[in-house]
Protein backbone atom coordinates (compact mmCIF):
# COMPACT_ATOMS: atom_id res chain seq x y z
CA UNK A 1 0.00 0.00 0.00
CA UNK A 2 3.18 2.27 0.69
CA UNK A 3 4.38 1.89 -2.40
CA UNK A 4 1.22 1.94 -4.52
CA UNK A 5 1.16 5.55 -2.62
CA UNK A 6 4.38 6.96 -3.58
CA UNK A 7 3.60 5.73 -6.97
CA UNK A 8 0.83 7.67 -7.35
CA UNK A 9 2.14 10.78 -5.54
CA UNK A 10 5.45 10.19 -8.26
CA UNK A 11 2.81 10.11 -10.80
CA UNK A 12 0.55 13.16 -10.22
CA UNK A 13 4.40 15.00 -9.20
CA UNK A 14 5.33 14.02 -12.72
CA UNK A 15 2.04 14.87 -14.15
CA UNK A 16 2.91 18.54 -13.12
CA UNK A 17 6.04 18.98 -14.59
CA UNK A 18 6.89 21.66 -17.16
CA UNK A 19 5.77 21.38 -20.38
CA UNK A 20 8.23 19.77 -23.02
CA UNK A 21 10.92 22.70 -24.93
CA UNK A 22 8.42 21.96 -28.10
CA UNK A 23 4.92 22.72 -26.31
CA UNK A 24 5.99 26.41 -27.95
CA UNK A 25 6.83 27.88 -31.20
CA UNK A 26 6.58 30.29 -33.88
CA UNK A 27 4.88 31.56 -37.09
CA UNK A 28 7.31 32.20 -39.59
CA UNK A 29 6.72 35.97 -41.94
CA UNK A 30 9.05 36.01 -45.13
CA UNK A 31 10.28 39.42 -46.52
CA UNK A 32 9.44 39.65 -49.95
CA UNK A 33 10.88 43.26 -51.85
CA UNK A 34 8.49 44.25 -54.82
CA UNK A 35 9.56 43.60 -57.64
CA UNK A 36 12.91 42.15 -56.37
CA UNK A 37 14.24 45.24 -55.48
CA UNK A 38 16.44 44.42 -52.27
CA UNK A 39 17.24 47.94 -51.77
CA UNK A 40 13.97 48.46 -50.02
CA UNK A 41 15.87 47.14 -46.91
CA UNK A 42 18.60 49.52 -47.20
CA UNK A 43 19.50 51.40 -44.12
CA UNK A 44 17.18 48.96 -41.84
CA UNK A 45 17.78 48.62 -37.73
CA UNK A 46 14.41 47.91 -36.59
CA UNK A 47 11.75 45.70 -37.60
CA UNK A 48 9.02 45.62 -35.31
CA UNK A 49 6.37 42.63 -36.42
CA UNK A 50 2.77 42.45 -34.97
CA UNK A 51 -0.05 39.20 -34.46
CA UNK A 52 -3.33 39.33 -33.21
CA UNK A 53 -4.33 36.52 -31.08
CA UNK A 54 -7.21 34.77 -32.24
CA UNK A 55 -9.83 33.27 -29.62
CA UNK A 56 -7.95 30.44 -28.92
CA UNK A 57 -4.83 32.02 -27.99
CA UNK A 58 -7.02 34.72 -25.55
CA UNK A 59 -8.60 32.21 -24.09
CA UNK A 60 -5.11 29.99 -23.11
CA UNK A 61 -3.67 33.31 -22.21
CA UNK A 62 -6.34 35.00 -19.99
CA UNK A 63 -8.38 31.32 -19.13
CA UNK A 64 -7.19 28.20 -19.63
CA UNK A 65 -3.48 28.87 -18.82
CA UNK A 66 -3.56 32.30 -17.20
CA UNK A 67 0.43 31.19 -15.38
CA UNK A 68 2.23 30.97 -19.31
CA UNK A 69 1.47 34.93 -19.95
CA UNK A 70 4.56 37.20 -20.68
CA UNK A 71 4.82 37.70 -16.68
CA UNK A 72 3.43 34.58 -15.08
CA UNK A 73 5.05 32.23 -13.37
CA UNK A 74 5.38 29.37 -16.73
CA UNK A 75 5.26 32.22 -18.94
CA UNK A 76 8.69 34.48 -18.23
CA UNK A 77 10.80 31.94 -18.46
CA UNK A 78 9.34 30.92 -21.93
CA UNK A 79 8.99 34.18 -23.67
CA UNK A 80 12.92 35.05 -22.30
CA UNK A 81 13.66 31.50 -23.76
CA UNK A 82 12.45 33.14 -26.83
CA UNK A 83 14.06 36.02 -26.83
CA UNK A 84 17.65 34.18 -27.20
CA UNK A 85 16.17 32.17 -29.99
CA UNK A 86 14.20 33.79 -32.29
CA UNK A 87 17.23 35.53 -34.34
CA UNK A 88 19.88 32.55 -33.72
CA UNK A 89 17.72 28.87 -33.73
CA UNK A 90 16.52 28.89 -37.13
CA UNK A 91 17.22 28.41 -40.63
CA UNK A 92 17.13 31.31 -43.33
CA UNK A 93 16.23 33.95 -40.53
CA UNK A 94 17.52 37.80 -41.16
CA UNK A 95 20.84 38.96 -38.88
CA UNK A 96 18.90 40.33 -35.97
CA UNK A 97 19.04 40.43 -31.81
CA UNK A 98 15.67 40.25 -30.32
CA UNK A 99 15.63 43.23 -28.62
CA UNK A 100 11.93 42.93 -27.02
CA UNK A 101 9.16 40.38 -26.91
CA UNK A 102 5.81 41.96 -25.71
CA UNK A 103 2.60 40.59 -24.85
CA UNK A 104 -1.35 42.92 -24.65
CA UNK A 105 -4.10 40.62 -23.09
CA UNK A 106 -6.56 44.02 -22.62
CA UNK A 107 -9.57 43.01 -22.39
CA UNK A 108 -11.49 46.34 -21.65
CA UNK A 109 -10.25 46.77 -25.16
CA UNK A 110 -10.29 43.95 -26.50
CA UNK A 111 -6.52 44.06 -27.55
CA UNK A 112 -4.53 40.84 -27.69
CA UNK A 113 -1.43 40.69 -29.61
CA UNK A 114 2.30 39.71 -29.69
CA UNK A 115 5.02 42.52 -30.82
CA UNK A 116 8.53 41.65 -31.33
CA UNK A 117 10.69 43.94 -31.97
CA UNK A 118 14.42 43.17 -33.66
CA UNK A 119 17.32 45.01 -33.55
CA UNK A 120 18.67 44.45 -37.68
CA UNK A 121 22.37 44.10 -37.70
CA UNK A 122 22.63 43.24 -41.39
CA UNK A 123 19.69 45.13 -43.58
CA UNK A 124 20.71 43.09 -46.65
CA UNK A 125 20.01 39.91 -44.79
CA UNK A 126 16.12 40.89 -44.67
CA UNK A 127 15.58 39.85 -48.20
CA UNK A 128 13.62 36.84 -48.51
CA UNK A 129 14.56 35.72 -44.89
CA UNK A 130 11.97 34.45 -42.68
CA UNK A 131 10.76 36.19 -39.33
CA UNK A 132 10.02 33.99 -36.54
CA UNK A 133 7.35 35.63 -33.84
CA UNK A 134 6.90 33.57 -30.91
CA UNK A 135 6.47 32.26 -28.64
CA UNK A 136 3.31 30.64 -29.16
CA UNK A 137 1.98 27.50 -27.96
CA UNK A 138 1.45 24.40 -30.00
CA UNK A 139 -2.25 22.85 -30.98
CA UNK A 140 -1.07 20.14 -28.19
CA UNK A 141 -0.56 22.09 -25.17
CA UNK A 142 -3.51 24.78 -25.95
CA UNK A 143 -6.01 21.94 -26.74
CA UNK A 144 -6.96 24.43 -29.54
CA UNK A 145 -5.59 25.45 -32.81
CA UNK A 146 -3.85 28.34 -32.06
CA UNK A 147 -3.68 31.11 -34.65
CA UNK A 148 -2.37 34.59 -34.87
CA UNK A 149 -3.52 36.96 -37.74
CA UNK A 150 -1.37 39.42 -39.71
CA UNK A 151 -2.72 42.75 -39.99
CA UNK A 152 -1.46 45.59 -42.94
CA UNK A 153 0.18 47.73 -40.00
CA UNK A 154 2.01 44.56 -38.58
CA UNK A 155 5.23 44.93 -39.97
CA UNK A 156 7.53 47.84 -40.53
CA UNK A 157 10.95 48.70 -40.65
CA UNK A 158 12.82 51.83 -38.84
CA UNK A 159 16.08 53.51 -39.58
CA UNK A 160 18.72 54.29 -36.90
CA UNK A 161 16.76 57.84 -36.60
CA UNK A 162 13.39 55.49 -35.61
CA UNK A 163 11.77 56.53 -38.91
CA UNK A 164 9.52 54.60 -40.42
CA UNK A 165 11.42 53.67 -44.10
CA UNK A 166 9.23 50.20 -45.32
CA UNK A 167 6.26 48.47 -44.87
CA UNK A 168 3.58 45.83 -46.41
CA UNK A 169 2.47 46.63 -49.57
CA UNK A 170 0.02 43.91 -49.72
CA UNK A 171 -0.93 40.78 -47.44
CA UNK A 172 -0.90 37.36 -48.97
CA UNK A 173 -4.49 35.59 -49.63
CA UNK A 174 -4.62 34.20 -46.24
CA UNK A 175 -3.14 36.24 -43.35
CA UNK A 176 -3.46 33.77 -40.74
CA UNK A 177 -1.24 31.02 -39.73
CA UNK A 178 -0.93 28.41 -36.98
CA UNK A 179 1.58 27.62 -35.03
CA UNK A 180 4.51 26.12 -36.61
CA UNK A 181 2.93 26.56 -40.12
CA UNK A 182 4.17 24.73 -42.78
CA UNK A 183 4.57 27.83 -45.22
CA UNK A 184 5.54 31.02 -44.07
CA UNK A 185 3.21 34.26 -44.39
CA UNK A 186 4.41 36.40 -47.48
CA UNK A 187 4.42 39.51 -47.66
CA UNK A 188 5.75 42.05 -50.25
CA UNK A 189 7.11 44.87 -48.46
CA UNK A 190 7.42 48.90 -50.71
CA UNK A 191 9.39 51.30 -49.27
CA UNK A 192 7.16 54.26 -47.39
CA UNK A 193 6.35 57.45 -48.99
């Protein structure tokens, strides 16, 4: 009976652990310049990138799994996880340094997005390179399919003055995406006017 107890205490102990590294990841956004002109990027620091949460991800956020926000107890670790990895763990990914990951769960306004903001280090890397914004749980650990949208005002780049110098000139037929898509979201990116 003394052992059939400490088995089961073992088991609900073990039942509680931490989720697994891959219970998060990230939608993927590839930089595509009109018309192939590369130069669009030219004189890049900044890109800030935008998602909306969709009702899944508010309700694991604010409901379901209120401890993995930005600042709960599951959830700081995992977004500063992210912040190492976003700009060094991935294949055909821009020269960047994540240089903020933030999190808006208002719901007096109904605003619930992820912004992360990179610091460029190589503006001619941006072309055709894949953005990773995370972290975001997986369809397994949310028990939901968790998607993020893409909005027109989602993605811009900034010169060392903070200026506004690119952004989406059009959105591709479907602006949502899951995470760990298969494809990434592209988008054609114009230089502002």
């Amino acid at each position: 009976m003394t052992l059939a107890t400490a088995l089961f205490g073992l088991t609900i102990s073990s039942s509680c652990a931490e989720p697994e590294a891959d219970a998060f990841g990230t939608i993927r956004i590839e930089l595509s310049p009109v018309g192939g002109n590369v130069q669009v990027f030219a004189g890049t620091t900044e890109v800030v990138a935008t998602v909306q949460y969709r009702s899944c991800l508010q309700d694991f956020y604010l409901v379901d799994k209120t401890g993995y926000s930005k600042d709960g107890p599951e959830g700081a670790p995992v977004f500063d996880e992210f912040k190492d990895k976003l700009c060094s763990a991935y294949d055909d990914i821009a020269d960047c340094e994540v240089t903020s990951i933030d999190q808006a769960l208002i719901e007096s306004t109904g605003i619930y997005n992820l912004k992360v903001t990179l610091k460029i280090l190589d503006p001619a890397s941006l072309s055709y390179a894949d953005l990773h914004i995370g972290p975001l749980p997986v369809e397994k650990f949310s028990g939901c399919t968790p998607i993020v949208e893409l909005r027109q005002n989602g993605l811009l780049g900034r010169d060392a003055n903070g200026t506004q110098i690119w952004r989406i000139s059009s959105l591709p037929s479907s602006t949502k995406a899951t995470t760990n898509q298969g494809a990434p979201l592209r988008v054609d990116i114009v230089r502002q006017d």
